[in-house]
Protein backbone atom coordinates (compact mmCIF):
# COMPACT_ATOMS: atom_id res chain seq x y z
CA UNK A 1 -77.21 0.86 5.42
CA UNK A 2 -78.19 -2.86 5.03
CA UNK A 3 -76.33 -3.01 2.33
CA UNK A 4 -72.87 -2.16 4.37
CA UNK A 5 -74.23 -4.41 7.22
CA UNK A 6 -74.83 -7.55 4.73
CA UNK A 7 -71.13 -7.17 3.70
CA UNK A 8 -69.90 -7.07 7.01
CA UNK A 9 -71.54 -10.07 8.01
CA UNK A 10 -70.34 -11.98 4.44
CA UNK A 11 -66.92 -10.81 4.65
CA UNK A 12 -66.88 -11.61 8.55
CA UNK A 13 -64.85 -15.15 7.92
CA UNK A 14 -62.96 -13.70 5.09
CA UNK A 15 -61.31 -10.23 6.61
CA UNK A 16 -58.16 -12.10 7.51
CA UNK A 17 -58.80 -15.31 5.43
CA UNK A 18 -58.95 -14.04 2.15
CA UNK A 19 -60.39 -15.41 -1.01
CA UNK A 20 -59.86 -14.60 -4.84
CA UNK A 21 -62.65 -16.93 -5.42
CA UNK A 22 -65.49 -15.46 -6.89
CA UNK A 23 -67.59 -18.22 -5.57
CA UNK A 24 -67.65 -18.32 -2.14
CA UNK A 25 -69.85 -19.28 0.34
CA UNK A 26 -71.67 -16.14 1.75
CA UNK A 27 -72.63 -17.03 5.24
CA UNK A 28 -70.33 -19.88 5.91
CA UNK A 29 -70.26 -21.29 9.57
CA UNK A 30 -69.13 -18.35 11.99
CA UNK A 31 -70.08 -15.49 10.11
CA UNK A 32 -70.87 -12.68 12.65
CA UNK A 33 -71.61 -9.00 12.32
CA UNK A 34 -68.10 -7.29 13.51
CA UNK A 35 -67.67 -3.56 14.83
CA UNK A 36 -68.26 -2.35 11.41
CA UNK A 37 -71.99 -3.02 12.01
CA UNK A 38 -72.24 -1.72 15.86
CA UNK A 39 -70.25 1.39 14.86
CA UNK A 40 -73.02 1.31 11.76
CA UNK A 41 -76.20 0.65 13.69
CA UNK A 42 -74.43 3.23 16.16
CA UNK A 43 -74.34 6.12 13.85
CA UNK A 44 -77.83 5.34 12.02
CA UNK A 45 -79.10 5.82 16.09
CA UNK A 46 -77.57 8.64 16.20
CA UNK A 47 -79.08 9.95 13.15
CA UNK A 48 -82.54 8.73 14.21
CA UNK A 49 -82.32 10.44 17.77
CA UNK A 50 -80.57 13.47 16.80
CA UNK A 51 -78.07 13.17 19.40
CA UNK A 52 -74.09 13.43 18.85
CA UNK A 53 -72.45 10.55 17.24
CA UNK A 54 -69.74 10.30 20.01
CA UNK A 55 -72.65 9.32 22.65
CA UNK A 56 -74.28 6.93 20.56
CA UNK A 57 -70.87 5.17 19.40
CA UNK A 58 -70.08 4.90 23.15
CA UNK A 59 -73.43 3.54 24.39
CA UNK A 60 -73.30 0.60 21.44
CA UNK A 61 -69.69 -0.30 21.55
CA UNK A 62 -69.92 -0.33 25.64
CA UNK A 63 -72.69 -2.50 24.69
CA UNK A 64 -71.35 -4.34 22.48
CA UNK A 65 -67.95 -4.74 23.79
CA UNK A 66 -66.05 -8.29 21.75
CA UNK A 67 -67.37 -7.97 18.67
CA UNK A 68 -65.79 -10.35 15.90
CA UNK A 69 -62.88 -8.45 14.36
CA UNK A 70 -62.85 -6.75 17.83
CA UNK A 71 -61.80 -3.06 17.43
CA UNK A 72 -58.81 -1.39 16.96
CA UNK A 73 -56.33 -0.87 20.09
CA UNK A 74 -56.92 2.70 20.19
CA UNK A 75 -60.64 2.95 19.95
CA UNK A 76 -60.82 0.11 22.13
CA UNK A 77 -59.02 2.22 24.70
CA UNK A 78 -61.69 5.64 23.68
CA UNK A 79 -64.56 3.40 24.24
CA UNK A 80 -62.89 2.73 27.64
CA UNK A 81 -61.91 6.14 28.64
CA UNK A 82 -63.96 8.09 31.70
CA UNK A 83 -63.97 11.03 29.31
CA UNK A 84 -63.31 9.96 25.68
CA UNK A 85 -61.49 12.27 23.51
CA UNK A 86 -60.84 12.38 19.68
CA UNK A 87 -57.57 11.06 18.54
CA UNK A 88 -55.43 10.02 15.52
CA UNK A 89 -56.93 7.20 13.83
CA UNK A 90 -56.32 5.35 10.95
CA UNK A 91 -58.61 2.95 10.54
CA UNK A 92 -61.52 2.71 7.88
CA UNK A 93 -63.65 -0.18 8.76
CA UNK A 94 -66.31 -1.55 6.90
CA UNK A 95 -64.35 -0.26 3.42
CA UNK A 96 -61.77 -2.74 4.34
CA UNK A 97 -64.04 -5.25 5.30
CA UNK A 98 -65.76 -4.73 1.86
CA UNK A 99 -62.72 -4.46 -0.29
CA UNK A 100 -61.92 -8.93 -2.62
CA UNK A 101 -63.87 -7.63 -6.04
CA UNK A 102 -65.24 -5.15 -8.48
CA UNK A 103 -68.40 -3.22 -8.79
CA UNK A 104 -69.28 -3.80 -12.40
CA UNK A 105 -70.76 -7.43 -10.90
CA UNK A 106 -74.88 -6.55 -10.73
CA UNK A 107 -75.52 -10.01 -9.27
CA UNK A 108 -76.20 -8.71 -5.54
CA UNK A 109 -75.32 -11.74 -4.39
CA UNK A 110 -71.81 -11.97 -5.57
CA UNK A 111 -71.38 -8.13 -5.16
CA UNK A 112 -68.59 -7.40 -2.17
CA UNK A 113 -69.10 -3.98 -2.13
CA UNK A 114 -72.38 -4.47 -1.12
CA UNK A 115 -72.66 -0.86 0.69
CA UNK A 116 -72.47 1.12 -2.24
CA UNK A 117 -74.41 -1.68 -4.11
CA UNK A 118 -77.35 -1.48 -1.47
CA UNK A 119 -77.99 1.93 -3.26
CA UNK A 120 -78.17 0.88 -6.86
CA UNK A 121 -79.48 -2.52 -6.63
CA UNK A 122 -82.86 -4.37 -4.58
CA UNK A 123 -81.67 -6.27 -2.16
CA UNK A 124 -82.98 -9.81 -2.53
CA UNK A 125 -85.64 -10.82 0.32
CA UNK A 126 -83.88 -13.89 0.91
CA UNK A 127 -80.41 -12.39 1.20
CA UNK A 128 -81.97 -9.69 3.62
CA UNK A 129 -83.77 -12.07 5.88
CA UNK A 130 -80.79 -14.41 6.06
CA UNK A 131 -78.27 -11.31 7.54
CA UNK A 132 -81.30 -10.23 9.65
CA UNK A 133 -80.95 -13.40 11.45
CA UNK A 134 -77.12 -13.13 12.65
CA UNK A 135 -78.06 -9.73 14.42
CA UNK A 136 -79.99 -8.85 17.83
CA UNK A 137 -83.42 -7.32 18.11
CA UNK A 138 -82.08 -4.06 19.72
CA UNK A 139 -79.79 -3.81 16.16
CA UNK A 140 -82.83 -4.36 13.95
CA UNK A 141 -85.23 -2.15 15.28
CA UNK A 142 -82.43 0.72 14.68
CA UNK A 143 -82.44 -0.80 11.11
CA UNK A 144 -85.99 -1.31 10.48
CA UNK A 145 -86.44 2.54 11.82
CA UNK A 146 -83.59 3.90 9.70
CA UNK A 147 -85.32 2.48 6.63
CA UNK A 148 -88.94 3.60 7.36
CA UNK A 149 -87.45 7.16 8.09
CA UNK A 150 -84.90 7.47 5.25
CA UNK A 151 -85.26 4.83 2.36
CA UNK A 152 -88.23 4.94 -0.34
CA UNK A 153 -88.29 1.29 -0.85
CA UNK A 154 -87.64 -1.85 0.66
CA UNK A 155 -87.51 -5.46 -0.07
């Protein structure tokens, strides 16, 4: 999950400023975790409280309501709605957000697809502790419990 949420944050200034350069800054002035990560966080709540997914995406997306990226006209209008129903969507997020490179890179670092990279590969304390900083406390503790409940190791 950190792994998805490190991504978002690094490719938060590049989503609609794209790069083909390998070497790019990773947390260059105004990086921001988007609605990839509240939708993220939202679900891993979910998951931790055992309560449907549509309840906890409302709660953190009301709460979280201008995100960088901002979301999508329609689910910006479900979040909205007195009684939210499903609808036709199109969207796919944080696999967009994570698209500019290959996997075969095992330098976590460089890696953009850090979400399925966050599974194969440590995540480097520094890189970790450096994402941790662009999010609030309410989104870490989610994280922090996610990983003590679900993953065997942590860096």
């Amino acid at each position: 999950m950190l792994g998805a949420i490190i991504g978002d944050i690094i490719g938060s200034t590049y989503e609609f400023n794209n790069t083909r350069d390998y070497n790019f800054e990773l947390f260059p002035e105004g990086s921001s975790y988007t609605d990839d990560t509240i939708c993220t966080i939202a679900i891993a709540d979910a998951i931790l409280k055992g309560i449907p997914y549509k309840d906890s995406l409302l709660d953190w997306c009301r709460r979280y309501r201008n995100p960088m990226g901002a979301y999508g006209n329609m689910f910006a209008h479900w979040i909205d709605a007195d009684d939210p129903k499903p609808y036709n969507s199109f969207g796919n997020g944080a696999a967009i957000t994570t698209y500019l490179a290959t996997h075969h890179n095992t330098d976590y670092s460089r890696q953009m697809v850090l979400m399925l990279a966050g599974a194969a590969y440590p995540i480097p304390t520094e890189l970790r502790e450096k994402a941790l900083t662009y999010l609030p406390e309410d989104m870490k503790e989610v994280i922090f419990a996610f990983e003590k409940k679900y993953c065997k190791t942590k860096v």
